[in-house]
PDB file of N, CA and C in Angstrom:
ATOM      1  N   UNK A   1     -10.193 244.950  58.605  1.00  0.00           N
ATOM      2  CA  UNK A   1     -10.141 244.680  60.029  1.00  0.00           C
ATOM      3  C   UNK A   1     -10.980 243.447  60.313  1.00  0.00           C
ATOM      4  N   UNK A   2     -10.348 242.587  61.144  1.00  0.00           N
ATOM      5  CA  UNK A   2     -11.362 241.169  61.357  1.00  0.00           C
ATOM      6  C   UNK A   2     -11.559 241.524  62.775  1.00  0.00           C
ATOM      7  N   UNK A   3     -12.795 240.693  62.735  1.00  0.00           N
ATOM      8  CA  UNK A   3     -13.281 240.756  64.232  1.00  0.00           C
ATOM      9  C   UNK A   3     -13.183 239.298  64.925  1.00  0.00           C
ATOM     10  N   UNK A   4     -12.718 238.503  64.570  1.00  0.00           N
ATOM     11  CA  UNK A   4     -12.240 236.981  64.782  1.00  0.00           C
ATOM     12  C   UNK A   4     -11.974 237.070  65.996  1.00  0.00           C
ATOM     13  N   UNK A   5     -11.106 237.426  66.502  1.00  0.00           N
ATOM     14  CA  UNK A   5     -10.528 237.671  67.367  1.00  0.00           C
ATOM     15  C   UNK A   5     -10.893 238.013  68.964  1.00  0.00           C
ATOM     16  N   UNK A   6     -12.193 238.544  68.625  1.00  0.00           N
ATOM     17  CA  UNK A   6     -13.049 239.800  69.244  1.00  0.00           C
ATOM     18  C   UNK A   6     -12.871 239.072  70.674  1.00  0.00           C
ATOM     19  N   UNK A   7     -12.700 239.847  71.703  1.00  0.00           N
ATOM     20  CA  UNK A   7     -13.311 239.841  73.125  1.00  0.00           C
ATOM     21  C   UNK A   7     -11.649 238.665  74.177  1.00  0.00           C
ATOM     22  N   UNK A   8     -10.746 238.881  72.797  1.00  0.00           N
ATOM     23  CA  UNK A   8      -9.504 237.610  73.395  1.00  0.00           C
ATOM     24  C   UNK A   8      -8.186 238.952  73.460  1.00  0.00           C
ATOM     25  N   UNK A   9      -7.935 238.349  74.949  1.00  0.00           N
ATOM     26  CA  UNK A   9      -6.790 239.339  75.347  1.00  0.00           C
ATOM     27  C   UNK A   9      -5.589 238.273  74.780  1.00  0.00           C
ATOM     28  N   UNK A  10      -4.424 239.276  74.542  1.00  0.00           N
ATOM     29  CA  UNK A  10      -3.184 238.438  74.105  1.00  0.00           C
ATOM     30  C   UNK A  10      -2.967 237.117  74.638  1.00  0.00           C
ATOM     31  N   UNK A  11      -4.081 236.851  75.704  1.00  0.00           N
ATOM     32  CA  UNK A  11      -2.936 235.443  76.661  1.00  0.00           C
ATOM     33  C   UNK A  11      -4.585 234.594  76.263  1.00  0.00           C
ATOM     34  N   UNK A  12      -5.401 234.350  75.204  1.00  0.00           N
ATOM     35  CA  UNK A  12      -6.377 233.759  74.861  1.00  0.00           C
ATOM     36  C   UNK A  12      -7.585 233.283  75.582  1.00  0.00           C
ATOM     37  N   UNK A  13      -7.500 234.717  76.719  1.00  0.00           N
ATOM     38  CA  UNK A  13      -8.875 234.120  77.555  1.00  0.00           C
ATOM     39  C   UNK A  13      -9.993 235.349  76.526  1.00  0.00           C
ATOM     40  N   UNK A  14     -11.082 233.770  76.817  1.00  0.00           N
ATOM     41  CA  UNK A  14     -12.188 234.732  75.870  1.00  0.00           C
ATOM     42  C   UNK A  14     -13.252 235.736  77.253  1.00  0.00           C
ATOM     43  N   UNK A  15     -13.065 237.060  77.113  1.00  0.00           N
ATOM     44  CA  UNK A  15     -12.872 237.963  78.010  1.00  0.00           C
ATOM     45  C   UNK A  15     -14.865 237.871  77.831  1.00  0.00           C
ATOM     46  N   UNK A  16     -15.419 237.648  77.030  1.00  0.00           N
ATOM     47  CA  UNK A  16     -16.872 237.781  76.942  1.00  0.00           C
ATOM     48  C   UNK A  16     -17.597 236.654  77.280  1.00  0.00           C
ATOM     49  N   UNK A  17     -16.886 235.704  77.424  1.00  0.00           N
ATOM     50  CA  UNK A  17     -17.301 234.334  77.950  1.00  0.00           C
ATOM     51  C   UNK A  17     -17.250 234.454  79.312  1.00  0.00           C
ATOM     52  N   UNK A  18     -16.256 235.066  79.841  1.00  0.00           N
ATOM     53  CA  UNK A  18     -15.701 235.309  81.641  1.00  0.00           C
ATOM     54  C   UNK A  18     -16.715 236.005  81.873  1.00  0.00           C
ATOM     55  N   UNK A  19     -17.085 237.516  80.977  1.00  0.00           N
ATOM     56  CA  UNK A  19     -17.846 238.328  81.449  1.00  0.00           C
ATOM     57  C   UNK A  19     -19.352 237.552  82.136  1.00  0.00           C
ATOM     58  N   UNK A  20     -19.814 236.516  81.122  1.00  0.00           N
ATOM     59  CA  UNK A  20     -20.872 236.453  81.589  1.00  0.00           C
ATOM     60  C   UNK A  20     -21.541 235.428  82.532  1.00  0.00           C
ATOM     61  N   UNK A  21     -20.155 234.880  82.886  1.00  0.00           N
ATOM     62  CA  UNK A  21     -20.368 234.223  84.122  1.00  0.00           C
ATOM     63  C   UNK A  21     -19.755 234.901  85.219  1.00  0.00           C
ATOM     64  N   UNK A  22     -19.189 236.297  85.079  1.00  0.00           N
ATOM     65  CA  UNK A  22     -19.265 236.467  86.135  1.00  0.00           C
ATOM     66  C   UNK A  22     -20.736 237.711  86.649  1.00  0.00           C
ATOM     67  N   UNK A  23     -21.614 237.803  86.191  1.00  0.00           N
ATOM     68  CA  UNK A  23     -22.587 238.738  86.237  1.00  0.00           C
ATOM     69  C   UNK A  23     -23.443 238.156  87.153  1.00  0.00           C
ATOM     70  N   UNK A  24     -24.031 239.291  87.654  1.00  0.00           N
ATOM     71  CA  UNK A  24     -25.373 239.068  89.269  1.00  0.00           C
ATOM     72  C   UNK A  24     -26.187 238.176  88.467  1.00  0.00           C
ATOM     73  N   UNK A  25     -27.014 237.352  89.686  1.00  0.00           N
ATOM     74  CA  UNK A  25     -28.483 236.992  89.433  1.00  0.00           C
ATOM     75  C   UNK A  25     -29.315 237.975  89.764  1.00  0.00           C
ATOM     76  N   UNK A  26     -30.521 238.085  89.045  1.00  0.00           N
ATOM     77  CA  UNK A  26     -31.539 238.789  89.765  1.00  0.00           C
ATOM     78  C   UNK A  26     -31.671 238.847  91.084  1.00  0.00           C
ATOM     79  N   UNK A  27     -31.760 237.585  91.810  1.00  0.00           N
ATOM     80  CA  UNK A  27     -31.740 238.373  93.277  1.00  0.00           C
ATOM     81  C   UNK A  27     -30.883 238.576  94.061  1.00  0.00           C
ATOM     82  N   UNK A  28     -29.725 238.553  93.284  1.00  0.00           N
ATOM     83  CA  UNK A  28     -28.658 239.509  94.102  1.00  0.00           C
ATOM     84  C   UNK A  28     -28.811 240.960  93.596  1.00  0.00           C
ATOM     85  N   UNK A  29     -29.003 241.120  92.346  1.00  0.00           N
ATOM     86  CA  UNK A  29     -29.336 242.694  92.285  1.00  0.00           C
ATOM     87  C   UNK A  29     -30.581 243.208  92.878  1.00  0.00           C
ATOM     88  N   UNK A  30     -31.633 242.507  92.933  1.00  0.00           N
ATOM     89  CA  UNK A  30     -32.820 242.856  93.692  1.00  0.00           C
ATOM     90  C   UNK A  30     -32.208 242.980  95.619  1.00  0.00           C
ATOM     91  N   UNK A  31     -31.413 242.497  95.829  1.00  0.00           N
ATOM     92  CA  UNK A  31     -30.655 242.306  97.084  1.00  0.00           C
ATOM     93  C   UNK A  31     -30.240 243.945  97.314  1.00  0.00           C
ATOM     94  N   UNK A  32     -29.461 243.896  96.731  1.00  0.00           N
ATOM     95  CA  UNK A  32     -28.381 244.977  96.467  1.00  0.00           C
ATOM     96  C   UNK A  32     -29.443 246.248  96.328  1.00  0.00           C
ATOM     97  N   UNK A  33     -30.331 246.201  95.527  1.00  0.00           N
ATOM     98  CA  UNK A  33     -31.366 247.311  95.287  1.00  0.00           C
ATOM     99  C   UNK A  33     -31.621 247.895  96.622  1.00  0.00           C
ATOM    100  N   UNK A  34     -32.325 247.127  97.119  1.00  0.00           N
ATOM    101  CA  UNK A  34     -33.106 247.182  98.217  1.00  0.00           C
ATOM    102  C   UNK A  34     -31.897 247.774  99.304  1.00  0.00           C
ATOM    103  N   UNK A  35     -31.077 247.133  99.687  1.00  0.00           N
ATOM    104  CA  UNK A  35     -29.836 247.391 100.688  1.00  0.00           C
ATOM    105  C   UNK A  35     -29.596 248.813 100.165  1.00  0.00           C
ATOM    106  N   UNK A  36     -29.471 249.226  99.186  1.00  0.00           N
ATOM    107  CA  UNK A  36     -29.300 250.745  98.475  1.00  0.00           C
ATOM    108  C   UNK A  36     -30.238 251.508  99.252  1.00  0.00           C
ATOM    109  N   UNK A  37     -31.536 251.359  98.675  1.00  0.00           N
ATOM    110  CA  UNK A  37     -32.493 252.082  99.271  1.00  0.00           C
ATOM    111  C   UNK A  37     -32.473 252.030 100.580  1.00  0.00           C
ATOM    112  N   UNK A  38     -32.203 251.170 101.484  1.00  0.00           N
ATOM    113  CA  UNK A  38     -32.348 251.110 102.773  1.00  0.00           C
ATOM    114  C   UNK A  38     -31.410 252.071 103.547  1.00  0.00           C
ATOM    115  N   UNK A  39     -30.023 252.176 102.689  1.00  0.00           N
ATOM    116  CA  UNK A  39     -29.350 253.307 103.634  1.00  0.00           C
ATOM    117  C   UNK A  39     -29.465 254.620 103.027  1.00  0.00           C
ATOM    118  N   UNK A  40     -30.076 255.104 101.766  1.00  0.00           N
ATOM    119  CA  UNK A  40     -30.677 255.576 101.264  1.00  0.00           C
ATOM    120  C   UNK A  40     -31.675 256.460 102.439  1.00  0.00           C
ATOM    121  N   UNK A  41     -32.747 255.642 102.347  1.00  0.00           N
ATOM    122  CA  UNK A  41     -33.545 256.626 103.106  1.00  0.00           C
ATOM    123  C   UNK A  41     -32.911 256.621 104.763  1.00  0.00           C
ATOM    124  N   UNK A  42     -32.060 255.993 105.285  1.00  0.00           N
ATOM    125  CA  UNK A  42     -31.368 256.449 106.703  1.00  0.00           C
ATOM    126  C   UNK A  42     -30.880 257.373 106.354  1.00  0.00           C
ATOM    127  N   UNK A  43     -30.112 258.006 105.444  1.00  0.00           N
ATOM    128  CA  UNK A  43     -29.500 258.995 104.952  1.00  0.00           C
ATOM    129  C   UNK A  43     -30.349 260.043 105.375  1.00  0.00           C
ATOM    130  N   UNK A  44     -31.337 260.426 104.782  1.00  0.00           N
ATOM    131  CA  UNK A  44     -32.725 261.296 104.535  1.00  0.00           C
ATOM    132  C   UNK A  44     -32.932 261.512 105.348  1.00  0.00           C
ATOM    133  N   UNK A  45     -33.661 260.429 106.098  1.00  0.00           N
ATOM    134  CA  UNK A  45     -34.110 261.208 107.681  1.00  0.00           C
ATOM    135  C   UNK A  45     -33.362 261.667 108.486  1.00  0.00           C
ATOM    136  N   UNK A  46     -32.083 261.478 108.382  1.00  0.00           N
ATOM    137  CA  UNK A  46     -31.313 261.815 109.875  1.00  0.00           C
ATOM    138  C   UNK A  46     -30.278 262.755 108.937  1.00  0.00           C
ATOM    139  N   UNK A  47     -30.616 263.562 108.018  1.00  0.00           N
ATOM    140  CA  UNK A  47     -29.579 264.792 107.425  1.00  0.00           C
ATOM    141  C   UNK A  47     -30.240 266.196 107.764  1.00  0.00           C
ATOM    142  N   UNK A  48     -29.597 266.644 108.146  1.00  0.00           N
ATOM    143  CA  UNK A  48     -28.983 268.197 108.673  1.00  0.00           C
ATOM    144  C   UNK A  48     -28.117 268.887 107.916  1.00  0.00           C
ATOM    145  N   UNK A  49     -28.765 269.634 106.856  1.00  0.00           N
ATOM    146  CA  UNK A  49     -27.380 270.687 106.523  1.00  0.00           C
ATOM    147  C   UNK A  49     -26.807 271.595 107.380  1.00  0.00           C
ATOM    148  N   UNK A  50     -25.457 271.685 107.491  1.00  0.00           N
ATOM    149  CA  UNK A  50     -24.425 272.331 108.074  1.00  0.00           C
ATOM    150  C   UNK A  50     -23.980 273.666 107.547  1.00  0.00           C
ATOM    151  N   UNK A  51     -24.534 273.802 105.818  1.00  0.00           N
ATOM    152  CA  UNK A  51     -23.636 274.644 105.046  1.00  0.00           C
ATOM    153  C   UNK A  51     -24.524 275.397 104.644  1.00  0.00           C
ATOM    154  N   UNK A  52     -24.174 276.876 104.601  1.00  0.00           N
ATOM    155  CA  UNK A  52     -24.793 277.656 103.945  1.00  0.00           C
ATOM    156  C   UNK A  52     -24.488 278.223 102.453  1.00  0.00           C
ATOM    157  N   UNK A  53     -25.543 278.350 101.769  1.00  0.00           N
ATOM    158  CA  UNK A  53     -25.017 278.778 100.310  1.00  0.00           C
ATOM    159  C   UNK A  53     -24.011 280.142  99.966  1.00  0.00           C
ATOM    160  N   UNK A  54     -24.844 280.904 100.875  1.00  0.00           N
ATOM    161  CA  UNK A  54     -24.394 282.332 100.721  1.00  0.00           C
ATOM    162  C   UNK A  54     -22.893 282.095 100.816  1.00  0.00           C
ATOM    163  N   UNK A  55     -22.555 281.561 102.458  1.00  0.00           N
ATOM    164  CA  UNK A  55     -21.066 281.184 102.486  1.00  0.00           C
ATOM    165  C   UNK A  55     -19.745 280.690 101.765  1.00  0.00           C
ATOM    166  N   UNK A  56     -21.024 279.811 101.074  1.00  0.00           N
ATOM    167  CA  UNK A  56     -19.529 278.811 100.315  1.00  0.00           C
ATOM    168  C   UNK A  56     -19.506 279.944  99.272  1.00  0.00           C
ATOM    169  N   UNK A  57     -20.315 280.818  98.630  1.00  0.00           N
ATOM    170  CA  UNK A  57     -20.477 281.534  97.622  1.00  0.00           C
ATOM    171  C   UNK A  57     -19.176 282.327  97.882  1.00  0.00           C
ATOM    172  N   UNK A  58     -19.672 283.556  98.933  1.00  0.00           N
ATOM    173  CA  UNK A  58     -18.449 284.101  99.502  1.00  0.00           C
ATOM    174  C   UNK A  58     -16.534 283.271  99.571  1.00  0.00           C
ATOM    175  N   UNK A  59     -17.134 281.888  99.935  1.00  0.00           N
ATOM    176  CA  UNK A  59     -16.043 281.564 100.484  1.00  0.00           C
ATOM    177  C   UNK A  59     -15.107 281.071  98.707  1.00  0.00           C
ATOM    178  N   UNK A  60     -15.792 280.727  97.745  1.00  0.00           N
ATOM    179  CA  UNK A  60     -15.369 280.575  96.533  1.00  0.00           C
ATOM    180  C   UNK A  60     -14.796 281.825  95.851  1.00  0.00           C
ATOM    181  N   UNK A  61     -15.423 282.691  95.645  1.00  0.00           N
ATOM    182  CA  UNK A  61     -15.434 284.148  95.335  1.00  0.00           C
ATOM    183  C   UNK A  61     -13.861 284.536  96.118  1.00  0.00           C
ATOM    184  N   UNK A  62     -13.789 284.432  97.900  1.00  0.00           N
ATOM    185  CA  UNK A  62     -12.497 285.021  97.717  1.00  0.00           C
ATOM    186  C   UNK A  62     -11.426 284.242  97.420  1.00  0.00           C
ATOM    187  N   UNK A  63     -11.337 282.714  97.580  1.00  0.00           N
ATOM    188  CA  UNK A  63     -10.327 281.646  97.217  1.00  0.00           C
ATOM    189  C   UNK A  63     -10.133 281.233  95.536  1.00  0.00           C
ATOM    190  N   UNK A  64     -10.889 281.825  94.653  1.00  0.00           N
ATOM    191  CA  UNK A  64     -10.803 281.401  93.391  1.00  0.00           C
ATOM    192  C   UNK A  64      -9.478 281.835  92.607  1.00  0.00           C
ATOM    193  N   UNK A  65      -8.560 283.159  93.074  1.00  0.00           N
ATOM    194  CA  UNK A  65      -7.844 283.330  92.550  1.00  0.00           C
ATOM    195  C   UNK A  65      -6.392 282.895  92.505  1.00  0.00           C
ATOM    196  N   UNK A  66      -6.755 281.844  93.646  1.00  0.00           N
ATOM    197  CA  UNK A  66      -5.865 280.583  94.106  1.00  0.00           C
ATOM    198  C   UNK A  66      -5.741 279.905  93.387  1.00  0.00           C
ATOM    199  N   UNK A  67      -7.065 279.392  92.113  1.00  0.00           N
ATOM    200  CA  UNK A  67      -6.903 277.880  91.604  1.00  0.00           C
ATOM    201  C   UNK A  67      -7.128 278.697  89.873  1.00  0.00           C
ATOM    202  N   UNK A  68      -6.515 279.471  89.682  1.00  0.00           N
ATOM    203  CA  UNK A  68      -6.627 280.461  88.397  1.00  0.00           C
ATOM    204  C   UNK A  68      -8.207 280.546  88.130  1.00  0.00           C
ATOM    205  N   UNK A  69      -8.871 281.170  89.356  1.00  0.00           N
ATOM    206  CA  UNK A  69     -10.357 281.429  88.687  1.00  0.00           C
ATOM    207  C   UNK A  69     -10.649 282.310  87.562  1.00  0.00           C
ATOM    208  N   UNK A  70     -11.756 282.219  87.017  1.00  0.00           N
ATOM    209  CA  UNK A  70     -12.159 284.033  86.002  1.00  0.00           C
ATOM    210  C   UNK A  70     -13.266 284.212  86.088  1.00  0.00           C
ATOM    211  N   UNK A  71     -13.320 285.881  85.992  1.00  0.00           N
ATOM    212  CA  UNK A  71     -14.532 286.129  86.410  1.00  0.00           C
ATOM    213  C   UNK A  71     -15.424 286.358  84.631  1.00  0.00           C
ATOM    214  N   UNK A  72     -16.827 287.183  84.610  1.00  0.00           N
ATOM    215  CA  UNK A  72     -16.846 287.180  83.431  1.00  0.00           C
ATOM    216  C   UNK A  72     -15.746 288.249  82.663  1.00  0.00           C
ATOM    217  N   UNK A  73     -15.303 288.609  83.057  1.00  0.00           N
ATOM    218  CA  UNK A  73     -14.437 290.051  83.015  1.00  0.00           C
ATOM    219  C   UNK A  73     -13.041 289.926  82.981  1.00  0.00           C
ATOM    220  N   UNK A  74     -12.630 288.851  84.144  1.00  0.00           N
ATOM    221  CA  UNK A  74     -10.995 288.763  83.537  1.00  0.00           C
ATOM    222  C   UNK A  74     -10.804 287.593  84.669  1.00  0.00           C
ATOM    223  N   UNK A  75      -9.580 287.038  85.056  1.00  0.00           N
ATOM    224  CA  UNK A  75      -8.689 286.544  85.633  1.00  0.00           C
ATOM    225  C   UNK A  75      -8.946 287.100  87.460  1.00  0.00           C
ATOM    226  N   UNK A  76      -9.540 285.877  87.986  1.00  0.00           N
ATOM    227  CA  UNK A  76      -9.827 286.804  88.957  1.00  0.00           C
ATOM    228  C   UNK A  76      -8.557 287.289  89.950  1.00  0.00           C
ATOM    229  N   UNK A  77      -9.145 288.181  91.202  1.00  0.00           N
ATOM    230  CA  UNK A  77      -7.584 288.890  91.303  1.00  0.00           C
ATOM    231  C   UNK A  77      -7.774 288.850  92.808  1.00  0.00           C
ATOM    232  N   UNK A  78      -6.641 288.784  93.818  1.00  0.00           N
ATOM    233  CA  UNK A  78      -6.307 288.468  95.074  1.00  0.00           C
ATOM    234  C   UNK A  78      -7.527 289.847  95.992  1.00  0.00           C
ATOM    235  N   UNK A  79      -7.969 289.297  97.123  1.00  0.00           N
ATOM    236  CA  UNK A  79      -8.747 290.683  97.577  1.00  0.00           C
ATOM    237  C   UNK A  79      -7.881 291.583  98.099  1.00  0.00           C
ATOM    238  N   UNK A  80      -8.617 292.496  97.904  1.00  0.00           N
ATOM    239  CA  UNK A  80      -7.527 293.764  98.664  1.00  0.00           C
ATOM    240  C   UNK A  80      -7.621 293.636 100.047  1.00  0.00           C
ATOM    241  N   UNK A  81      -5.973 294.065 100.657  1.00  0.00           N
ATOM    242  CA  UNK A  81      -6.409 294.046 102.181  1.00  0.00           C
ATOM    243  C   UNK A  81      -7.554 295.369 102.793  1.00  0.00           C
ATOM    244  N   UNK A  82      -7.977 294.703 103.748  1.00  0.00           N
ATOM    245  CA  UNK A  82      -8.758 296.025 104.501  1.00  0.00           C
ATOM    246  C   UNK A  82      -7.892 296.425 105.482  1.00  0.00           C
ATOM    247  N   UNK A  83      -7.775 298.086 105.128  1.00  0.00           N
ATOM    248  CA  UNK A  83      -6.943 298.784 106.078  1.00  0.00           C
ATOM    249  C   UNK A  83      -8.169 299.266 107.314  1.00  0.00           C
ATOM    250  N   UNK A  84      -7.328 299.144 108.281  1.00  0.00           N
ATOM    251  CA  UNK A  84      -7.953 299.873 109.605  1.00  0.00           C
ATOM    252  C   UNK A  84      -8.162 301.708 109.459  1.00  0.00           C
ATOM    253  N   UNK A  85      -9.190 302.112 109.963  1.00  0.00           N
ATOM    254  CA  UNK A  85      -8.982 303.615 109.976  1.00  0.00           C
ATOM    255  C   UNK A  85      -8.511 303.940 111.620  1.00  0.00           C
ATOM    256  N   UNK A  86      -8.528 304.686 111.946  1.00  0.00           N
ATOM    257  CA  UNK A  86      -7.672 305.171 112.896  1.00  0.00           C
ATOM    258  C   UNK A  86      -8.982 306.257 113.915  1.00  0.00           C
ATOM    259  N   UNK A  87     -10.043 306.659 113.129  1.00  0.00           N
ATOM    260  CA  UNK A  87     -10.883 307.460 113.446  1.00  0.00           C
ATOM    261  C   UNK A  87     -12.635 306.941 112.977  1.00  0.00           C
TER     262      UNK A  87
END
């Protein structure tokens, strides 16, 4: 196997030469860093969970046998309906 070749797509652009002109300067990634962090921590302060664990737990548990769940035990299985009593 030769490696001659290395880094050239069929149409002879040298794909590792492109690569490395097209790569950040430092302070565009130092740019970019920072802009990260910045909505980053807006994120943080102004989040509110909506969801409760217990729920989604429940809510997985009865929808799993929709998407072929298993339990440790078998194949999980549709819930039973709840019948009304009368008394």
């Amino acid at each position: 196997m030769s490696f001659a070749g290395r880094g050239r797509g069929n149409s002879g652009i040298n794909f590792w030469e492109y690569g490395k002109k097209a790569r950040l300067g430092n302070s565009d990634k130092s740019a970019a860093i920072k802009n990260l962090s910045y909505v980053t921590q807006m994120l943080v302060e102004n989040f509110t969970p909506e969801a409760s664990i217990d729920n989604l737990i429940n809510k997985e548990r009865r929808e799993s046998y929709k998407y072929g769940g298993r339990t440790v035990f078998s194949k999980s299985k549709p819930p039973k309906p709840i019948q009304l009593t009368l008394f």
